[in-house]
Structure formats: structure tokens, C-alpha cells
C-alpha atoms as a PDB file:
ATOM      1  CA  UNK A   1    -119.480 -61.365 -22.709  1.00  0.00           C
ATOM      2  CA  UNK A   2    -119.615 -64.093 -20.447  1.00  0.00           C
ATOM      3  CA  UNK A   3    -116.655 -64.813 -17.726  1.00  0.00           C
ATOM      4  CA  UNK A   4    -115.031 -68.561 -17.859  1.00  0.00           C
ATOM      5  CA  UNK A   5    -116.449 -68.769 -14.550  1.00  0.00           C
ATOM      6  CA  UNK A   6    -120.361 -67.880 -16.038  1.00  0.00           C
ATOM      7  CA  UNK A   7    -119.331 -70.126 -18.874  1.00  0.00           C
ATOM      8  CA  UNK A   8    -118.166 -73.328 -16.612  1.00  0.00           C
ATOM      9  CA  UNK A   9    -120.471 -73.304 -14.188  1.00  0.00           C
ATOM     10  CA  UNK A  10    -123.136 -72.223 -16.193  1.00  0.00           C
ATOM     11  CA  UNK A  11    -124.275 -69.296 -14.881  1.00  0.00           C
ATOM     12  CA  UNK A  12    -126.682 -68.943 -17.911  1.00  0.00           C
ATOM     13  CA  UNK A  13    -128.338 -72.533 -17.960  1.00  0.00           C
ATOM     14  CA  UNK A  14    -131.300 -73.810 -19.673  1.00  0.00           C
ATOM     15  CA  UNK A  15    -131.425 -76.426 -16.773  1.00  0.00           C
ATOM     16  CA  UNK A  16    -133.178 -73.886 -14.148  1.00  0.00           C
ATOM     17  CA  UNK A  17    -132.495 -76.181 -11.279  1.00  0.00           C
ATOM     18  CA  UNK A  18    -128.581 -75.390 -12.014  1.00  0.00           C
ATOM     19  CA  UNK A  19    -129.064 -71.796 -12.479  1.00  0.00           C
ATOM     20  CA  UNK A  20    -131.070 -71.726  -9.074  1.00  0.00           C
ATOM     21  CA  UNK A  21    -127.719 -73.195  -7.685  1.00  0.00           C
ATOM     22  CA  UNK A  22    -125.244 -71.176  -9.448  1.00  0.00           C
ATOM     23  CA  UNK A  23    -127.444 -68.029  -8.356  1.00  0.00           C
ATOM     24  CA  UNK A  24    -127.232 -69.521  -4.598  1.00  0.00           C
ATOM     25  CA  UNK A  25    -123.807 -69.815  -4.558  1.00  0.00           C
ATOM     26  CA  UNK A  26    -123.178 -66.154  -5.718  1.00  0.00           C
ATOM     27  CA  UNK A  27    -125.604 -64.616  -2.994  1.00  0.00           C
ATOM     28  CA  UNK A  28    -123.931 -66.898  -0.349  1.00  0.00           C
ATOM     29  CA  UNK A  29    -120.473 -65.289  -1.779  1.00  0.00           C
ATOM     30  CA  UNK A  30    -121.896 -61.739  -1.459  1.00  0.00           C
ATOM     31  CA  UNK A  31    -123.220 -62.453   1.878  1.00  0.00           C
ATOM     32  CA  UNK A  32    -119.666 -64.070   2.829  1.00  0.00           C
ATOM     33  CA  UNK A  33    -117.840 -61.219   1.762  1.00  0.00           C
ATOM     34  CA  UNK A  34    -120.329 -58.834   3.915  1.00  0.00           C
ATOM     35  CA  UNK A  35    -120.443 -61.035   6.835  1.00  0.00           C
ATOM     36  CA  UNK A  36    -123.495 -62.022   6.916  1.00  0.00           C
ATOM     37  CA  UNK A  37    -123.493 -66.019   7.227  1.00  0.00           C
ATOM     38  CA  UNK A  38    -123.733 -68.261   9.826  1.00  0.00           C
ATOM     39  CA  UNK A  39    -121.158 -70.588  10.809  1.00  0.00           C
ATOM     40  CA  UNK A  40    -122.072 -73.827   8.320  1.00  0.00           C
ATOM     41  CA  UNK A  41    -122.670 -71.343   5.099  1.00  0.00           C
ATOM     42  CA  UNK A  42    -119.024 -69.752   5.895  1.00  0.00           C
ATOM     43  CA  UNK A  43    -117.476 -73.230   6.135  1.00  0.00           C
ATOM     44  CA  UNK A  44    -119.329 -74.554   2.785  1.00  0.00           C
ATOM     45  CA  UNK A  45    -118.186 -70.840   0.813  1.00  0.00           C
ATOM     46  CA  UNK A  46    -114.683 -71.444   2.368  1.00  0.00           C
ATOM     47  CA  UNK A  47    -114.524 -75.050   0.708  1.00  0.00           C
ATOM     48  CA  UNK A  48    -115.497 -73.837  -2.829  1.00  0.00           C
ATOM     49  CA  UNK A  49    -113.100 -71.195  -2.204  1.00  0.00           C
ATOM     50  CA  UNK A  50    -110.428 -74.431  -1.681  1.00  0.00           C
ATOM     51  CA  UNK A  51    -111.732 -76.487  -4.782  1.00  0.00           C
ATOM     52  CA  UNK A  52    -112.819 -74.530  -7.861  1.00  0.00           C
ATOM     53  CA  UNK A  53    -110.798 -72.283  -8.567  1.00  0.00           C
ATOM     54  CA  UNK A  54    -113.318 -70.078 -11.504  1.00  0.00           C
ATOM     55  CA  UNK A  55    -115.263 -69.619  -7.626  1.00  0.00           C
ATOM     56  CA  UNK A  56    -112.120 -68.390  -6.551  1.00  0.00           C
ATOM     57  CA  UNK A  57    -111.626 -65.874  -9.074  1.00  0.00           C
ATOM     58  CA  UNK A  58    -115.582 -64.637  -8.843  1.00  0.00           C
ATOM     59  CA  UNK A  59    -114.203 -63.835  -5.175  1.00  0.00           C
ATOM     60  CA  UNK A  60    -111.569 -61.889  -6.303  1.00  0.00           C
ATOM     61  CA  UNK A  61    -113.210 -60.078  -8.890  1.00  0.00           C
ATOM     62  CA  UNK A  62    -115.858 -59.383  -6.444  1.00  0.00           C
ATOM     63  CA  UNK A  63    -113.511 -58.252  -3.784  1.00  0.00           C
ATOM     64  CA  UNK A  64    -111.875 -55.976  -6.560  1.00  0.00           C
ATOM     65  CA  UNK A  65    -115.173 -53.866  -7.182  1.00  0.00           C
ATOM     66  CA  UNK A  66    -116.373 -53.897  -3.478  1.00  0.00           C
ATOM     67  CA  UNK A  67    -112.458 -52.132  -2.594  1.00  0.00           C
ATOM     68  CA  UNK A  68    -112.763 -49.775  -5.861  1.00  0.00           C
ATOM     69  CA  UNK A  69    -116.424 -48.749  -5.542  1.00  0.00           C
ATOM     70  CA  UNK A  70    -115.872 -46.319  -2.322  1.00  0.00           C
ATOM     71  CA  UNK A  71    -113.193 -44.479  -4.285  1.00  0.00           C
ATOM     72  CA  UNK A  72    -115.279 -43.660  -7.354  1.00  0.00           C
ATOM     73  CA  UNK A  73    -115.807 -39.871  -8.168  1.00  0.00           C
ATOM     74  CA  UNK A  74    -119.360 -38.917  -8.219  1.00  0.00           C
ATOM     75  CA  UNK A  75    -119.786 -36.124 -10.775  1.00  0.00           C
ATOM     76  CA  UNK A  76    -120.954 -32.950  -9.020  1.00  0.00           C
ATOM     77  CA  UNK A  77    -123.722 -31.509 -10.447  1.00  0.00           C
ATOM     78  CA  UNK A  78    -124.128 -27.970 -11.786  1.00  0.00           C
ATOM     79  CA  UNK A  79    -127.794 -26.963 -10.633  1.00  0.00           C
ATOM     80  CA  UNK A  80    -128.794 -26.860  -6.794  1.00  0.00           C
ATOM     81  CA  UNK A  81    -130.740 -29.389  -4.985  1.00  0.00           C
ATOM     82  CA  UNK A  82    -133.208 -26.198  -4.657  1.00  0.00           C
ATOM     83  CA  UNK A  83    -132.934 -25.699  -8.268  1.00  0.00           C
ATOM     84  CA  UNK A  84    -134.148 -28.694  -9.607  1.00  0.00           C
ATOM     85  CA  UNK A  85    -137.161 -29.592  -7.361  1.00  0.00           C
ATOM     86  CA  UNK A  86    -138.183 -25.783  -8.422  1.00  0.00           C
ATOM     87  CA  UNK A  87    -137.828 -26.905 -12.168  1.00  0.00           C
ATOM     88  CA  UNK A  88    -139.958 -30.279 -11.426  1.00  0.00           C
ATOM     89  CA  UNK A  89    -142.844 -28.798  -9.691  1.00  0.00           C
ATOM     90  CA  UNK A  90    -142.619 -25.767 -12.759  1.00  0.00           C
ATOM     91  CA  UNK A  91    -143.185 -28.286 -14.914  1.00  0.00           C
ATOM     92  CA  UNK A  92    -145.606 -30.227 -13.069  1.00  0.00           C
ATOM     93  CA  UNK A  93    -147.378 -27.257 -13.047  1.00  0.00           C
ATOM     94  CA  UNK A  94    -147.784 -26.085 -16.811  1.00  0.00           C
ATOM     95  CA  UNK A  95    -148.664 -29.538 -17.459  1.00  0.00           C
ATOM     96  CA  UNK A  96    -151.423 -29.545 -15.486  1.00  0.00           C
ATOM     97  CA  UNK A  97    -152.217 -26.493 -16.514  1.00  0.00           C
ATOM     98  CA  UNK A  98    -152.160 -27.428 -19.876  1.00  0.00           C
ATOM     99  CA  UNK A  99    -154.514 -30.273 -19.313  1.00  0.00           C
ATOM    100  CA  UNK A 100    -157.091 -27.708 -17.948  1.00  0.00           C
ATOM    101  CA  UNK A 101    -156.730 -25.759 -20.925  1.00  0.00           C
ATOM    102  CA  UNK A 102    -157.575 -28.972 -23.265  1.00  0.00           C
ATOM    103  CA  UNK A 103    -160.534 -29.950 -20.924  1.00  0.00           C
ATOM    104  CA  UNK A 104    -162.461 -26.657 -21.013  1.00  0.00           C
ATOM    105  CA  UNK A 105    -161.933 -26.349 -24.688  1.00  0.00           C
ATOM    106  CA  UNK A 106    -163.184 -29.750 -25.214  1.00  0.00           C
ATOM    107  CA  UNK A 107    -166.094 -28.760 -23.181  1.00  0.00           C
ATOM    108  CA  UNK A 108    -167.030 -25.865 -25.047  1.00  0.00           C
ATOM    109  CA  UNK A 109    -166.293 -27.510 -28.570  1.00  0.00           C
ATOM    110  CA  UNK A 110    -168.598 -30.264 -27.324  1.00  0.00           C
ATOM    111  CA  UNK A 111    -171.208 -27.409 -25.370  1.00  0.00           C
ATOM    112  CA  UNK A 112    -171.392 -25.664 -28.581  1.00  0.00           C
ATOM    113  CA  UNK A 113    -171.534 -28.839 -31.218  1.00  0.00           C
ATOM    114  CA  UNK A 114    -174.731 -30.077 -28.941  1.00  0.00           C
ATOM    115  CA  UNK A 115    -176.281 -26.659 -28.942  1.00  0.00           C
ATOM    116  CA  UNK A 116    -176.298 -26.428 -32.665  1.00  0.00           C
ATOM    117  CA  UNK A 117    -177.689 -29.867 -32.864  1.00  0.00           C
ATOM    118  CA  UNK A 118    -180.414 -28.800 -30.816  1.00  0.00           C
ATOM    119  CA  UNK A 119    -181.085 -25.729 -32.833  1.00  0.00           C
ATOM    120  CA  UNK A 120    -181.015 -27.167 -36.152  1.00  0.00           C
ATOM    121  CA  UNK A 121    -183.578 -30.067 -34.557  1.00  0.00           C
ATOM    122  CA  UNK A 122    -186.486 -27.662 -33.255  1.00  0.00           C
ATOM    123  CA  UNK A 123    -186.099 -25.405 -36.146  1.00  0.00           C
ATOM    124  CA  UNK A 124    -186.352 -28.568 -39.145  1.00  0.00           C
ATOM    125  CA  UNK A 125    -189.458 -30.381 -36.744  1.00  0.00           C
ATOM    126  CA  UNK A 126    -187.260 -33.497 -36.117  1.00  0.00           C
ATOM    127  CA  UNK A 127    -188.135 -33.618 -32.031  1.00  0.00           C
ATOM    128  CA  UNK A 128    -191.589 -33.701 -31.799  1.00  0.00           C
ATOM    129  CA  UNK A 129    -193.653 -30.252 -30.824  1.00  0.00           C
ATOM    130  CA  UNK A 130    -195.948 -30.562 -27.928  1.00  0.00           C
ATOM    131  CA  UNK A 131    -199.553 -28.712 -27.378  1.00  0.00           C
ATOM    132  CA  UNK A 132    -199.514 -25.504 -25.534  1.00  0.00           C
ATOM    133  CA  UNK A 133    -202.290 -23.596 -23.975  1.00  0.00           C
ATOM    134  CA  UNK A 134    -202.373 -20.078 -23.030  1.00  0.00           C
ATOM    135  CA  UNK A 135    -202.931 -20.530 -19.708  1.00  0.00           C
ATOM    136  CA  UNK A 136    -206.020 -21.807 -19.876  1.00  0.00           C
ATOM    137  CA  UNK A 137    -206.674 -25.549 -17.985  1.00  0.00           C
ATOM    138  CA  UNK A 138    -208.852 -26.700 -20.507  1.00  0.00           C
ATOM    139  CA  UNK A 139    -208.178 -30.048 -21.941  1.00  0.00           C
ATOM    140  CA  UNK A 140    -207.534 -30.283 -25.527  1.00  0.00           C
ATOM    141  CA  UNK A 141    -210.167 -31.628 -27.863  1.00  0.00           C
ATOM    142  CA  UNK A 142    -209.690 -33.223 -30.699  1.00  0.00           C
ATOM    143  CA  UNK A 143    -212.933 -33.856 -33.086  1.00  0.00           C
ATOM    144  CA  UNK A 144    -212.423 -37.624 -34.248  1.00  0.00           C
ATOM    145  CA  UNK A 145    -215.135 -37.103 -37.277  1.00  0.00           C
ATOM    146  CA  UNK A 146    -213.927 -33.547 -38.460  1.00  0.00           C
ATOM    147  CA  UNK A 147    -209.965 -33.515 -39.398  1.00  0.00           C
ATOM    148  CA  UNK A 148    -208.365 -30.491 -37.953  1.00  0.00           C
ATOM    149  CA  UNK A 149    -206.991 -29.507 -40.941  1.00  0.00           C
ATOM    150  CA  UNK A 150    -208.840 -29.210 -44.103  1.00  0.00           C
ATOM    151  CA  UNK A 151    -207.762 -31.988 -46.652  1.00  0.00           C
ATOM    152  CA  UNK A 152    -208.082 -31.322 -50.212  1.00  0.00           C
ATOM    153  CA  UNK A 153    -210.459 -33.148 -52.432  1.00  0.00           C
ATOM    154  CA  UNK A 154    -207.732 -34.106 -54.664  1.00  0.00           C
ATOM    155  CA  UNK A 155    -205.873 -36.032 -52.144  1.00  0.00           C
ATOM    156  CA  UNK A 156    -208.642 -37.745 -50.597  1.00  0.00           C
END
């Protein structure tokens, strides 16, 4: 819900040039109330202190929650500093241990899927079988006007 102040001056513009402005003069209040402008950015906060008086109850409202935020109560907490950077890293550590666990059984799912692909390949002639000789460095002839196999009349 927006104050009369927000609504006035039109802290929620659709001109952005005014909402640049409207967002200047709040930082220039928050640095005025912590003492942190020079002497010409006190004087012009001062005078829209003096003339507008929705500025004038931003201040307040402002000064309100800067006197009221030292005295809230921070809720104590019931586990130990100690405690709960020993519960973090715990859990740090079973996820990451968990994540180990999922990568090596991916691995092996994937070693063993390959391995069977491989098997199933050599053993149904799909890769190709090369020569082998037993030892001997003899180069392999092959008789171009005799077939090495003997071809049936029938299918000639």
C-alpha cells in the first residue's frame, strides 16, 4: 500500500526522469539523517523539510524506524554456531557422496551396455573379421581365377 507521500510525489512513476528524482531525494534524506552530506545537499534537504510537508513526514517515519531498529529482539537460536556449520558440511558431504555413487553406476551401466554390444557384434559377423596367420610372414594369396570357396552349379 502506497504512503500519500509515494502517492503525491510519485514515488512509483511511469515518467522515469521523476522517479530518478523522487529516488534522489530519498537517498539524500537517508544520507541527511546519517550525516553524510556536504554543506549545499544539507541546506537543499533542510528546505524540502520547510516546504512539503509529505517530505516531512518521510523524515519522520524514517527517523521512527532508524530510533526503533536498535531495540529490536533478535530471536536466539536453539543450535550452536558449531552445530550448524557441522550439519552444512554433513550434508555437503552425503551429497557429494551421493553424486559419486550415481557416476560410477552410470559408468558401469554404460561399461556393461557397450560390452554387450560388442559381444553380440563379433558373435552375429556385423564388424568385419580380419585375416590371421599363424605366425607365419607370408602374404596372403588370393587366386583371382579359382573362387576360394566352391560355388554350386545351381547358383552360378
Amino acid at each position: 500500500m502506497m504512503s500519500n507521500f509515494e502517492h503525491k510525489q510519485g514515488l512509483f512513476p511511469t515518467d522515469s526522469s521523476d522517479m530518478d528524482n523522487q529516488f534522489e531525494r530519498f537517498e539524500l534524506l537517508s544520507a541527511y539523517m546519517d550525516g553524510e552530506l556536504t554543506a549545499e545537499e544539507r541546506k537543499q534537504v533542510q528546505q524540502w523539510l520547510d516546504i512539503d510537508p509529505e517530505f516531512h513526514e518521510l523524515y519522520k517515519q524514517l527517523l521512527r524506524v532508524q530510533r526503533e531498529t536498535p531495540t529490536l529482539k533478535v530471536p536466539e537460536s536453539s543450535i550452536s554456531v558449531d552445530d550448524l556449520s557441522q550439519g552444512v558440511f554433513d550434508t555437503i558431504d552425503r551429497q557429494d557422496g551421493r553424486k559419486r555413487g550415481l557416476i560410477a553406476s552410470a559408468l558401469g551401466i554404460a561399461a556393461v551396455i557397450v560390452g554387450s554390444i560388442t559381444h553380440i557384434s563379433l558373435q552375429d559377423g556385423l564388424f568385419p573379421r580380419y585375416a590371421r596367420t599363424n605366425g607365419d610372414n607370408q602374404a596372403l594369396t588370393i587366386a583371382l581365377n579359382r573362387p576360394a570357396v566352391e560355388i554350386p552349379p545351381t547358383l552360378r
